[in-house]
Protein backbone atom coordinates (compact mmCIF):
# COMPACT_ATOMS: atom_id res chain seq x y z
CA UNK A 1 -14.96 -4.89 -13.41
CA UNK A 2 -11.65 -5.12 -12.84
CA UNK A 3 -10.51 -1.83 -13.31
CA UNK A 4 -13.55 -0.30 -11.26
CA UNK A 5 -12.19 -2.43 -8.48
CA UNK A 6 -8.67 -1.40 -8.74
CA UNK A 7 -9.68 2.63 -8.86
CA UNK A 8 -12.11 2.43 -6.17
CA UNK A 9 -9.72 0.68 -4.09
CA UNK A 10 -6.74 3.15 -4.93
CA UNK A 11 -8.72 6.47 -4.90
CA UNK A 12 -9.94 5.00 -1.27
CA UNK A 13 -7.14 4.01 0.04
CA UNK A 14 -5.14 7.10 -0.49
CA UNK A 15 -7.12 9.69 0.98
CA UNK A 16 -8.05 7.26 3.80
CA UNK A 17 -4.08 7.05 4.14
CA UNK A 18 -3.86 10.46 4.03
CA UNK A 19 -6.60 10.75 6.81
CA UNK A 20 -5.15 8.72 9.24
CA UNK A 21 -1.58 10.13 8.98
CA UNK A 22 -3.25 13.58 9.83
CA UNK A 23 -5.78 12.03 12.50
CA UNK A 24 -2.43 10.00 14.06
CA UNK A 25 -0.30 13.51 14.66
CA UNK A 26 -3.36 14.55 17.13
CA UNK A 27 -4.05 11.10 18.65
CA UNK A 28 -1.45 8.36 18.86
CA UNK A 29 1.69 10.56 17.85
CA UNK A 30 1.84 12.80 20.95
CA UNK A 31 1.70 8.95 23.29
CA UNK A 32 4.09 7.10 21.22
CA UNK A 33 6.89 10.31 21.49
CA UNK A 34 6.60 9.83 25.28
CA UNK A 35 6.70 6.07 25.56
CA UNK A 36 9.82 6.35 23.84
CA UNK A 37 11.32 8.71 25.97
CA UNK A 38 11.06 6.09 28.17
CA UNK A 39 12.18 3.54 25.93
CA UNK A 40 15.04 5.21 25.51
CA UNK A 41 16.03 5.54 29.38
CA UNK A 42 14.97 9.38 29.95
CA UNK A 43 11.66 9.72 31.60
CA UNK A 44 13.19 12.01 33.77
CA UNK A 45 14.51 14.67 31.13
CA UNK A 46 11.53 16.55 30.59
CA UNK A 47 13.19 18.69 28.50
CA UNK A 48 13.27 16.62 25.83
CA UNK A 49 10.25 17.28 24.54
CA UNK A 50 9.73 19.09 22.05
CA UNK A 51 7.40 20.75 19.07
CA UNK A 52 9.79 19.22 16.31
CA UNK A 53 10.04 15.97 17.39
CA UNK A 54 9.01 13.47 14.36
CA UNK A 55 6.07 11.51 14.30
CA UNK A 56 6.33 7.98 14.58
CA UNK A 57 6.19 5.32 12.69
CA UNK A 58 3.06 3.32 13.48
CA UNK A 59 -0.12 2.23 11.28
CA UNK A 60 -2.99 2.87 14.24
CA UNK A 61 -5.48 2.13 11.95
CA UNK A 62 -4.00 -0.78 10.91
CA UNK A 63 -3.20 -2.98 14.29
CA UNK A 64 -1.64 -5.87 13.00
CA UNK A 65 1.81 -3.57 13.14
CA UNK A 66 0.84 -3.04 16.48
CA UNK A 67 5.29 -2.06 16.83
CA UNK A 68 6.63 0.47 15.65
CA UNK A 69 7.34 -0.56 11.56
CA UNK A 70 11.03 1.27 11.95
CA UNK A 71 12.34 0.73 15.48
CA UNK A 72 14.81 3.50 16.67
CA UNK A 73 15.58 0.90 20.10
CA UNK A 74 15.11 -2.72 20.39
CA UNK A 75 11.50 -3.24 22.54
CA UNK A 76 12.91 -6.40 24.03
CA UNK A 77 15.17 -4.62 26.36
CA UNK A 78 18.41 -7.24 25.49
CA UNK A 79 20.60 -4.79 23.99
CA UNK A 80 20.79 -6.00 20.66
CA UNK A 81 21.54 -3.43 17.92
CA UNK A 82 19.03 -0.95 17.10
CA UNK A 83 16.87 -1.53 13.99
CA UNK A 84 17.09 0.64 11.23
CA UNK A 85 14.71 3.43 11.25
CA UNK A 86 14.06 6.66 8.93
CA UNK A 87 15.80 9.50 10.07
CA UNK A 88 13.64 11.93 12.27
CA UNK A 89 12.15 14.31 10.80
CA UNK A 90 10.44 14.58 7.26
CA UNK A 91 11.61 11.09 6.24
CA UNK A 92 9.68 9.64 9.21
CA UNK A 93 6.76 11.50 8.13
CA UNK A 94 7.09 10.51 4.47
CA UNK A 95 7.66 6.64 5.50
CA UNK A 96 4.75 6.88 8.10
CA UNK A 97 2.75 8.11 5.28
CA UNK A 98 3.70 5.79 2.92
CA UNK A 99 2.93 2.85 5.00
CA UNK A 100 -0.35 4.38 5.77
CA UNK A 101 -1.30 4.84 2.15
CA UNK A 102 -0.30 1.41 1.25
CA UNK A 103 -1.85 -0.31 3.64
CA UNK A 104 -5.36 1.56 2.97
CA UNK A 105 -5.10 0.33 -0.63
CA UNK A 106 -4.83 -3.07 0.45
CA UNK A 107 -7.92 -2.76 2.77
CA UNK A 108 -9.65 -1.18 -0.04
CA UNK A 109 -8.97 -3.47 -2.30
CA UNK A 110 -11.09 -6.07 0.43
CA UNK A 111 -13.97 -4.41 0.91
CA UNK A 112 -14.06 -3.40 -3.07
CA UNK A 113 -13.69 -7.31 -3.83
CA UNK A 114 -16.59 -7.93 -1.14
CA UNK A 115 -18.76 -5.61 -2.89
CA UNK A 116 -18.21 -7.30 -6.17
CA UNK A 117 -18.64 -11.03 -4.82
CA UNK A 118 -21.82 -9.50 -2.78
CA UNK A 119 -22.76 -7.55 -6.25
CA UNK A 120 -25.33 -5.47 -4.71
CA UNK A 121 -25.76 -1.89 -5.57
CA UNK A 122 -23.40 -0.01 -2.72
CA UNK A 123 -22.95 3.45 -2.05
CA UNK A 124 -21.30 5.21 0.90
CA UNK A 125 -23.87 4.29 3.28
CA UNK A 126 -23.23 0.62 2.72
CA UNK A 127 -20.01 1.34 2.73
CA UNK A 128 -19.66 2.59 6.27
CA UNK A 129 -21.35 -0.56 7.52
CA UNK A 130 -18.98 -2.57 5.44
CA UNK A 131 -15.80 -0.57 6.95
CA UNK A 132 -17.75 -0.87 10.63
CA UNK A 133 -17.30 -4.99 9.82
CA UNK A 134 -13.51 -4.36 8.24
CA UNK A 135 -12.91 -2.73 12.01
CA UNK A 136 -14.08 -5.43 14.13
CA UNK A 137 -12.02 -8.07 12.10
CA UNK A 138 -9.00 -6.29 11.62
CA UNK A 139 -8.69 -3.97 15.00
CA UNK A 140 -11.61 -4.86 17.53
CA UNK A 141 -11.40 -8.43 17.47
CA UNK A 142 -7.46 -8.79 17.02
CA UNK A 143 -6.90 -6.41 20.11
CA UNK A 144 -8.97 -8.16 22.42
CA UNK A 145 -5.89 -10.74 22.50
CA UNK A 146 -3.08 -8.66 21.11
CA UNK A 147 -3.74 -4.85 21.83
CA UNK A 148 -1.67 -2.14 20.97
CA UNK A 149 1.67 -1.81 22.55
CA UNK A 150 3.71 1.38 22.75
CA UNK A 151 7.30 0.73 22.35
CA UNK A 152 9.43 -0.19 24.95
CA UNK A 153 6.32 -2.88 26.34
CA UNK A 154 7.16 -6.17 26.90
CA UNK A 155 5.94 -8.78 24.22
CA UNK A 156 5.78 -12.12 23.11
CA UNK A 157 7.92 -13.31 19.97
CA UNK A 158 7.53 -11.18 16.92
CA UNK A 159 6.88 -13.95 14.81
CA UNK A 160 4.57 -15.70 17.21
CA UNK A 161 2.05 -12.35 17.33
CA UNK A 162 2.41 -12.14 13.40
CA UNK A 163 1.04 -15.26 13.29
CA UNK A 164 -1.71 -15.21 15.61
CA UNK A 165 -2.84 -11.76 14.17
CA UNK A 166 -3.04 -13.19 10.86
CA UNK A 167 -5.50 -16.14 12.33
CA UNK A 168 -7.55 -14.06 14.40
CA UNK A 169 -7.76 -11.55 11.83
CA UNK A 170 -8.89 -14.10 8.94
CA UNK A 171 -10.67 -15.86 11.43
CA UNK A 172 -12.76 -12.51 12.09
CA UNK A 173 -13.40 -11.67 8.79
CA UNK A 174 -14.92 -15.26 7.56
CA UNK A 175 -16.84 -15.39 10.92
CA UNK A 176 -18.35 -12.40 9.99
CA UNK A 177 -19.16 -12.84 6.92
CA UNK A 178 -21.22 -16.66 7.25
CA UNK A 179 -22.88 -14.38 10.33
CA UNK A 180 -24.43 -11.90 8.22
CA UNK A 181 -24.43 -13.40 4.49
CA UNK A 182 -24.90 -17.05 5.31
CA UNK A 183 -28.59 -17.91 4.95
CA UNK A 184 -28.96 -20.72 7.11
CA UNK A 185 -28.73 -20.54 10.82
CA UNK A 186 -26.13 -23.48 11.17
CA UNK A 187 -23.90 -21.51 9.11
CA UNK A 188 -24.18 -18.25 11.19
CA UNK A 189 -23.84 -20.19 14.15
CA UNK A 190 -20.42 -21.52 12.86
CA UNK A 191 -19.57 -17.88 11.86
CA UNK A 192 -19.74 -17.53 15.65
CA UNK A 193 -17.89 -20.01 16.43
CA UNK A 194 -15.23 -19.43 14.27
CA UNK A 195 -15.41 -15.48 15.59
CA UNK A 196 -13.97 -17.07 18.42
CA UNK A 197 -11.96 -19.63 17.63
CA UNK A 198 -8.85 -17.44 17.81
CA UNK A 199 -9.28 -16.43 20.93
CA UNK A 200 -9.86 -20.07 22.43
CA UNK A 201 -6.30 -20.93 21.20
CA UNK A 202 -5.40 -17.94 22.86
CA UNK A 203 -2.87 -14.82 22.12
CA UNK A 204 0.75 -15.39 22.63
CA UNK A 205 2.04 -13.40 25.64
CA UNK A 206 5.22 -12.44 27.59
CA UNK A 207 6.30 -14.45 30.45
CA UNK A 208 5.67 -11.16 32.62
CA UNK A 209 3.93 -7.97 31.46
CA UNK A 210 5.70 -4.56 32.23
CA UNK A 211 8.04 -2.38 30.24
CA UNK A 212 9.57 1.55 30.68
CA UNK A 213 6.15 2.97 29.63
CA UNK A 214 3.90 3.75 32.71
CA UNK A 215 0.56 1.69 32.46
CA UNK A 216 -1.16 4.91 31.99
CA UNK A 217 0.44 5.71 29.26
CA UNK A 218 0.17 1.73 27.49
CA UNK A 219 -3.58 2.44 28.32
CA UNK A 220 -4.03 5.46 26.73
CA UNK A 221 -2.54 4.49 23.59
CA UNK A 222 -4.58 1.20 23.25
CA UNK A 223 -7.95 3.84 23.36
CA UNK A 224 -6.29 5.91 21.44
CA UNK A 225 -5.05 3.75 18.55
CA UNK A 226 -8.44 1.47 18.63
CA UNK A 227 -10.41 5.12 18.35
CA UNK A 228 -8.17 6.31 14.86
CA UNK A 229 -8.87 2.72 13.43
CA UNK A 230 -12.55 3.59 14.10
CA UNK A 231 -11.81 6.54 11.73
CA UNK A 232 -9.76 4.89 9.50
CA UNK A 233 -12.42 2.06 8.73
CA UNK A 234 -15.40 3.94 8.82
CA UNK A 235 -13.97 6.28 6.24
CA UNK A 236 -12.03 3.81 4.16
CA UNK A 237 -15.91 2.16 4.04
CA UNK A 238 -17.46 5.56 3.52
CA UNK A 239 -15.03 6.10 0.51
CA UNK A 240 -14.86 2.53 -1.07
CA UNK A 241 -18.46 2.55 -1.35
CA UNK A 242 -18.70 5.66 -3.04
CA UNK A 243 -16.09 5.34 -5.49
CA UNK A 244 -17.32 2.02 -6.26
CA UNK A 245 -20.58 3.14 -7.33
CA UNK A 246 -19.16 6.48 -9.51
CA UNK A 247 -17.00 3.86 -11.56
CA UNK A 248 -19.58 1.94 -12.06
């Protein structure tokens, strides 16, 4: 069992990873590049785009890094060092990529152990439906308090969002579960409740919302980054399902 687990979950995870890094250079890549030409203090220089720029480093699909995972300017605007970042180019690529693949394994490796606790017969099919539910706990939900920000937004304490995240996105996914699975109605009506739970408490927040980005461009990229998890899920369901049932 435990090694058709850990294959699903790896063969899954990687070519979702691979997916999403291709799916990101068309969708979210294009947006974060120009939020941080403003980040950086140069909306004006509209020469500085250009076809070789790197891609950035953000997991779209996966919005709990819903910052850039290696910062090239510090998002809080107090001129404190920059954080250390890949150097543009290939190594950006390869990191992006990296974080991409890992972090569809470890998804995978969620909706593999949910098929075994379930242990019902699931193919791709199911598998979608189960990746639909991994996007509403993970990216849906979470975003309705914390949505994506481009870089250079302003934002509540790091540590403060990482925490919240981690509650609505648990929160979410056990909610969701006693909705669908539990068999009596008191349970699914908890499952509701603790759906929202997260949200009730509330989302840390700046004490002002702005940032260099335009609004336009903040919007865009919260469609944009919501739509790729879409993908992500839907195949990282699509694929867990059917590797779980060849290894069978």
């Amino acid at each position: 069992m435990f090694r058709r687990i850990f294959l699903s979950a790896i063969a899954a995870g990687l070519i979702s990873g691979l997916t999403v890094s291709v799916v990101q250079e068309f969708t979210t890549t294009p947006i974060i590049l120009e939020a941080e030409r403003y980040e950086n203090g140069d909306p004006n220089e509209q020469d500085a785009r250009s076809t070789d720029v790197p891609t950035p480093t953000l997991i779209h699909a996966v919005p709990e890094a819903h910052n850039h995972l290696f910062a090239h300017g510090d998002g809080d605007g107090d001129g404190a060092e920059a954080a250390w970042g890949p150097e543009d180019g290939i190594e950006r690529t390869l990191y992006t990529t990296l974080a991409n693949v890992l972090t569809g394994i470890g998804f995978a490796l969620i909706l593999v152990a949910g098929f075994a606790l379930r242990g019902e017969d699931v193919d791709g099919k199911k598998g979608v439906l189960w990746g639909i539910a991994g996007f509403a706990a993970f990216s849906l939900l979470p975003a309705l308090g914390l949505p994506p920000e481009v870089p250079g937004s302003f934002a509540a304490e790091l540590s403060a969002r990482q925490g919240w995240w981690l509650f609505a996105a648990a929160a979410s996914a056990v909610g969701i579960w006693l909705a669908v699975f539990a068999r009596a109605n008191w349970l699914k009506v908890v499952g509701i409740l603790v759906v929202a739970l997260p949200h009730l408490v509330g989302a840390p927040h700046p004490a002002e919302f702005g940032g260099n980005p335009p609004p336009e461009l903040a919007g865009h990229f919260v469609s944009a980054s919501l739509v790729t998890a879409a993908l992500f899920w839907v195949a990282l369901g699509w694929l867990s399902g059917t590797f779980y049932r060849r290894f069978a």
